[in-house]
N, C-alpha and C. Protein backbone atom coordinates (compact mmCIF):
# COMPACT_ATOMS: atom_id res chain seq x y z
N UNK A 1 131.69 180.89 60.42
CA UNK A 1 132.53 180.24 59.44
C UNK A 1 133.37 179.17 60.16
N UNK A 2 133.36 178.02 59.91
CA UNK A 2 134.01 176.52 60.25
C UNK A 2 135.39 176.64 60.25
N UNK A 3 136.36 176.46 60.79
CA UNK A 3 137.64 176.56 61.25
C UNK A 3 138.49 175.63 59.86
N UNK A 4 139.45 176.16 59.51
CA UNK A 4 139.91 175.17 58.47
C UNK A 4 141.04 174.76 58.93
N UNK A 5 141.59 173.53 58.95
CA UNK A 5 142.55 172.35 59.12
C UNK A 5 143.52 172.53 58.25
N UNK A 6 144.88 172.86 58.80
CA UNK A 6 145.78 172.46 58.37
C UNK A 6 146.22 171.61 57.96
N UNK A 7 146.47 171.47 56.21
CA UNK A 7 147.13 170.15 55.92
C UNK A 7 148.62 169.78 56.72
N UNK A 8 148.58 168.21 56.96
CA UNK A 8 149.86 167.57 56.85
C UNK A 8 150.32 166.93 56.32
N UNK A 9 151.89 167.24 56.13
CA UNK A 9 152.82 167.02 54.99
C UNK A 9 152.72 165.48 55.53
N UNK A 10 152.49 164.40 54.47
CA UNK A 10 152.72 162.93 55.23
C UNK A 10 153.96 162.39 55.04
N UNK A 11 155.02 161.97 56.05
CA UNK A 11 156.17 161.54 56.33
C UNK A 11 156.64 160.34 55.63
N UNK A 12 157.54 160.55 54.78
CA UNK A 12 157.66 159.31 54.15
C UNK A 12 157.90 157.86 54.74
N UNK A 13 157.32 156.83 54.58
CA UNK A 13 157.51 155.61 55.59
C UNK A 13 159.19 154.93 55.51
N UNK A 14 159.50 154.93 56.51
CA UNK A 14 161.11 154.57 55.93
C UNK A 14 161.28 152.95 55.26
N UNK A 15 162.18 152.95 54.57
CA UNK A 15 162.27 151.52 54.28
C UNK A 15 163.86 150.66 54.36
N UNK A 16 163.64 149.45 54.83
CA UNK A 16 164.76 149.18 55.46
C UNK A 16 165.61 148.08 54.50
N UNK A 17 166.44 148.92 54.34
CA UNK A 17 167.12 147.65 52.77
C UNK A 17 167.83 146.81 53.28
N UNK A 18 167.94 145.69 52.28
CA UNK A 18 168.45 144.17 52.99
C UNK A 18 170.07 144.86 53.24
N UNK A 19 170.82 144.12 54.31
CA UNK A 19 171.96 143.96 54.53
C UNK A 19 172.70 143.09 53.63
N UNK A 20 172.15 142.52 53.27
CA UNK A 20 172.75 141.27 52.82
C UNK A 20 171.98 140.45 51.45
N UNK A 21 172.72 141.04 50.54
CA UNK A 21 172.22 140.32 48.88
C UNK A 21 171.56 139.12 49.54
N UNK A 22 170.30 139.36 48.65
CA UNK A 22 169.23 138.09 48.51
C UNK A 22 168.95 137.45 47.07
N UNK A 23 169.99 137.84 45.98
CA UNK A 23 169.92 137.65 44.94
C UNK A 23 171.57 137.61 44.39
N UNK A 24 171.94 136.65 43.42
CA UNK A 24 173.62 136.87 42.41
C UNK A 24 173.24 136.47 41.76
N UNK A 25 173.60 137.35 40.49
CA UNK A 25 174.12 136.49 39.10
C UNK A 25 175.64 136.98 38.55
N UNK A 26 176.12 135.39 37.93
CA UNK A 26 177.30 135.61 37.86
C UNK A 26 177.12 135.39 36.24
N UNK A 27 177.98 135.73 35.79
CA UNK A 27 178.24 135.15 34.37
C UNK A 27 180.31 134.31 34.19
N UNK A 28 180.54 133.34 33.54
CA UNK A 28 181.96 133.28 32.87
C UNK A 28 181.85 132.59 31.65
N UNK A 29 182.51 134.18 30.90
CA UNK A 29 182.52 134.13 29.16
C UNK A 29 183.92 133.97 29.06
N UNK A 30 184.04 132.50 28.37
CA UNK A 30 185.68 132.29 27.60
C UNK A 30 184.99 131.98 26.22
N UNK A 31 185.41 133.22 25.54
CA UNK A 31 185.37 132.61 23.68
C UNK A 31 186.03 131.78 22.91
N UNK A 32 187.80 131.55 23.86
CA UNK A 32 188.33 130.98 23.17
C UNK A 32 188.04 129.25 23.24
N UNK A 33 187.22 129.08 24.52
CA UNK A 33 187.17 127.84 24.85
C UNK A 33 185.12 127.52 24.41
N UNK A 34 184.95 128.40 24.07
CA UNK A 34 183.77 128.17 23.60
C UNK A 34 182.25 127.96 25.34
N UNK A 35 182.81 128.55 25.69
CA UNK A 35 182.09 128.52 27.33
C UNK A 35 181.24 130.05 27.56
N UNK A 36 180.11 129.63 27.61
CA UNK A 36 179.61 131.06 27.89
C UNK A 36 178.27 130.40 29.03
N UNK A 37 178.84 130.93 30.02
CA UNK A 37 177.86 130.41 31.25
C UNK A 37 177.53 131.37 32.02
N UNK A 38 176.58 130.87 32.91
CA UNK A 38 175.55 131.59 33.61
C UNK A 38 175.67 131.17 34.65
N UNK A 39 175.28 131.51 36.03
CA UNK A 39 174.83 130.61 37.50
C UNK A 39 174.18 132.12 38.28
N UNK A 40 173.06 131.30 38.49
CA UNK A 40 172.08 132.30 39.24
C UNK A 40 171.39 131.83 40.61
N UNK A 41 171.59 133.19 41.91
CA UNK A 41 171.23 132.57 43.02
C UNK A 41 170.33 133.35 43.69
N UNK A 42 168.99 132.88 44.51
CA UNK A 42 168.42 133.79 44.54
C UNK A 42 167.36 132.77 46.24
N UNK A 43 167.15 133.81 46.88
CA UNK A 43 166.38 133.44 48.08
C UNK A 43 164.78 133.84 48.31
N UNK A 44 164.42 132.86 48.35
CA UNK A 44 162.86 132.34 48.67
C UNK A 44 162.08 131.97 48.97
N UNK A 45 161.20 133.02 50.19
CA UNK A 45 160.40 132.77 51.14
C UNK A 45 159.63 131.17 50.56
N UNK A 46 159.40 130.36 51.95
CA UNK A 46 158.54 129.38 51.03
C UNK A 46 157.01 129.58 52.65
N UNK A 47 156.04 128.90 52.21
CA UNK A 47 155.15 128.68 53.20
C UNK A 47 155.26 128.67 54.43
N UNK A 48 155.98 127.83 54.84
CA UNK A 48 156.49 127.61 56.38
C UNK A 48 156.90 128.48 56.97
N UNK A 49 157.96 129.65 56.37
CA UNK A 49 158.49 130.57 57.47
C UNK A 49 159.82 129.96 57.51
N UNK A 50 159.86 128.97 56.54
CA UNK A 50 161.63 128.59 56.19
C UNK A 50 162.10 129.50 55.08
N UNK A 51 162.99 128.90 54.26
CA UNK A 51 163.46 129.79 52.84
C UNK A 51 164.43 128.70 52.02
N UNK A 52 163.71 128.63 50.91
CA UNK A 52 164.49 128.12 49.86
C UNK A 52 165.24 129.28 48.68
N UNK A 53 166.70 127.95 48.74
CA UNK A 53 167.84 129.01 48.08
C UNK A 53 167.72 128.47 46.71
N UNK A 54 167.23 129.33 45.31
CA UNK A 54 166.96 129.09 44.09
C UNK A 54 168.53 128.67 43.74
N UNK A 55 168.91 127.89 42.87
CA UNK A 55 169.98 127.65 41.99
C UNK A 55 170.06 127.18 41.11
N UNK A 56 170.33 128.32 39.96
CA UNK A 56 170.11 127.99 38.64
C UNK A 56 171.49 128.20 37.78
N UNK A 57 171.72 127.22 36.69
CA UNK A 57 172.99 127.23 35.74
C UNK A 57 172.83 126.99 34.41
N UNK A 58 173.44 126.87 33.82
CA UNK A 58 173.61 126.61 32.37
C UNK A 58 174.51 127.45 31.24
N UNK A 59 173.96 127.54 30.16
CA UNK A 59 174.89 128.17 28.97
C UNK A 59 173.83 129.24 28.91
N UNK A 60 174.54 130.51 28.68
CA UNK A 60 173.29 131.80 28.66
C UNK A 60 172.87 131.36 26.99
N UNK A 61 171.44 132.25 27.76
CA UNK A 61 170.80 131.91 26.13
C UNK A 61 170.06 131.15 26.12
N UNK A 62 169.70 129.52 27.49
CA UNK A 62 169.31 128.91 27.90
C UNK A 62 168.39 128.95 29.12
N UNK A 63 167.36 127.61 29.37
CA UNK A 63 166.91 127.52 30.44
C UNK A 63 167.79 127.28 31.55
N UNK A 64 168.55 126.58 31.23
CA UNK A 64 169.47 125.85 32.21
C UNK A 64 168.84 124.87 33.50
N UNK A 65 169.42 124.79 34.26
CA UNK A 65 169.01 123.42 34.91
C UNK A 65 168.86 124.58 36.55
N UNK A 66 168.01 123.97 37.10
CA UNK A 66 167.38 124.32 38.77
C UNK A 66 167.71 123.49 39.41
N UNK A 67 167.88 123.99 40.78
CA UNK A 67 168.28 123.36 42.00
C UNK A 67 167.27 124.34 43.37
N UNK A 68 166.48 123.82 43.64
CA UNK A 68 165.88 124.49 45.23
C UNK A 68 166.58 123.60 46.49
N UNK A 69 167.43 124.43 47.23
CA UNK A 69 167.47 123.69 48.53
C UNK A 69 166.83 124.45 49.68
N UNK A 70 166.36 123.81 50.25
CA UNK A 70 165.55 124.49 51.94
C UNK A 70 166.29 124.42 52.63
N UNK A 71 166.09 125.71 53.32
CA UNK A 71 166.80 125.90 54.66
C UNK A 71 166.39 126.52 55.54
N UNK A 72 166.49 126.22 57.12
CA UNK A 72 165.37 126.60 57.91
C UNK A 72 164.70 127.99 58.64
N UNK A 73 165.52 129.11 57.67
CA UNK A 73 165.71 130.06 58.01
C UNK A 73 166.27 130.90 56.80
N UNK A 74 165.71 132.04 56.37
CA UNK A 74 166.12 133.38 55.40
C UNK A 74 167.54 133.71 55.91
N UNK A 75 168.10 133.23 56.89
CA UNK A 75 169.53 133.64 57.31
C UNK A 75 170.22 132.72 57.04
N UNK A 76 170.30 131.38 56.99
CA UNK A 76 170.55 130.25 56.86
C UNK A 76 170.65 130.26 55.34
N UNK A 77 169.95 130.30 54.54
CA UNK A 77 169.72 130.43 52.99
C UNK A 77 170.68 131.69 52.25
N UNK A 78 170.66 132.95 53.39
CA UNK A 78 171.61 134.06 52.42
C UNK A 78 173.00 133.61 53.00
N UNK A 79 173.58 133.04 54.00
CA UNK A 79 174.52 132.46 54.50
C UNK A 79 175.20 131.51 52.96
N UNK A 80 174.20 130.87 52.97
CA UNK A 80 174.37 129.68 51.85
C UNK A 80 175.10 130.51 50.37
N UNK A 81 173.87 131.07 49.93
CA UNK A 81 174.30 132.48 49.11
C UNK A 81 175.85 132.38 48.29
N UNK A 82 176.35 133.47 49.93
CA UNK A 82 177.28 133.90 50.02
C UNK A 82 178.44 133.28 49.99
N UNK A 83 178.13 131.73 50.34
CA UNK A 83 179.52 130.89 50.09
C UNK A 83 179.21 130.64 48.87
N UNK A 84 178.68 130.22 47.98
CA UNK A 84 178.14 129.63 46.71
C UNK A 84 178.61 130.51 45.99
N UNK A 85 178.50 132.33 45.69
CA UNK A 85 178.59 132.78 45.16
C UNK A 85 180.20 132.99 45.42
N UNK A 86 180.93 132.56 46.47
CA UNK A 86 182.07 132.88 46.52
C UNK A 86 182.85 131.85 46.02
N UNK A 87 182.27 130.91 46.20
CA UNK A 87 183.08 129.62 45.26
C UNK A 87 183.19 129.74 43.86
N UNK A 88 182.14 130.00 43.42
CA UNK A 88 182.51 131.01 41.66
C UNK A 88 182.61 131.74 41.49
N UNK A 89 183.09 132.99 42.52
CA UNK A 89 183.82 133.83 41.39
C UNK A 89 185.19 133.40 41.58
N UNK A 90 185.58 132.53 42.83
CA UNK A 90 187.31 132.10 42.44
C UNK A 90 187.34 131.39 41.21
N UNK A 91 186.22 130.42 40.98
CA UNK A 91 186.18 129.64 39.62
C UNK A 91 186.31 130.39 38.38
N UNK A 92 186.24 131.53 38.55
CA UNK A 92 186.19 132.56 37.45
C UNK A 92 185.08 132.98 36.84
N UNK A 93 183.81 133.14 37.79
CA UNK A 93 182.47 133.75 37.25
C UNK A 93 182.77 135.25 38.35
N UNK A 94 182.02 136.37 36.98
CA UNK A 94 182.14 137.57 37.36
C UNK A 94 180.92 138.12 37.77
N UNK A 95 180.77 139.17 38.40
CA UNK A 95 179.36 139.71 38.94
C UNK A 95 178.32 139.98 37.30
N UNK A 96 177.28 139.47 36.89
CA UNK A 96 176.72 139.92 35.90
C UNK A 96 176.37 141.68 35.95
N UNK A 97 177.08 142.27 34.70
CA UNK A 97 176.48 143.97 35.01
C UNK A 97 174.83 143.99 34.52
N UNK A 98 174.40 145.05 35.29
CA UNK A 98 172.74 145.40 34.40
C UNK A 98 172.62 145.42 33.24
């Protein structure tokens, strides 16, 4: 009779989460002023092994208007991010909830 093999339990592969948001959306809703806006930021591998930083705005509800800038590096681009997104929320855009 042939020897039987112990199964093994297979180890889950670990996965390593970003440090550092690669994605914001903000929203700033004033009703009284009739303003209901959007600004969305988001980072993206392009061909090269550079990274373009998506930037998108408008009135929700809308397409709104795009902006891609390149930058020469995925670190360089969430760098970017992070000031961008910090300049509006002093402007008064809030973290969008789920």
């Amino acid at each position: 009779m042939p020897k039987r093999r112990k199964k093994r339990l297979a180890h889950p592969v670990p996965v390593q989460l970003p440090l550092f948001a690669e994605a914001a959306s903000l929203i700033r809703v004033r009703p009284e002023q009739n303003e209901w806006r959007f600004y969305r930021l988001e980072v993206w591998p392009d061909l090269f092994g550079r990274a373009l930083l998506l930037r998108q705005w408008g009135r929700i509800g809308t397409e709104g208007r795009r902006r891609l800038d390149p930058h020469p590096d995925p670190g360089a681009a969430i760098n970017a991010l992070a000031h961008l997104a910090q300049q509006k929320r002093r402007r008064g855009y809030q973290d969008r909830s789920a």
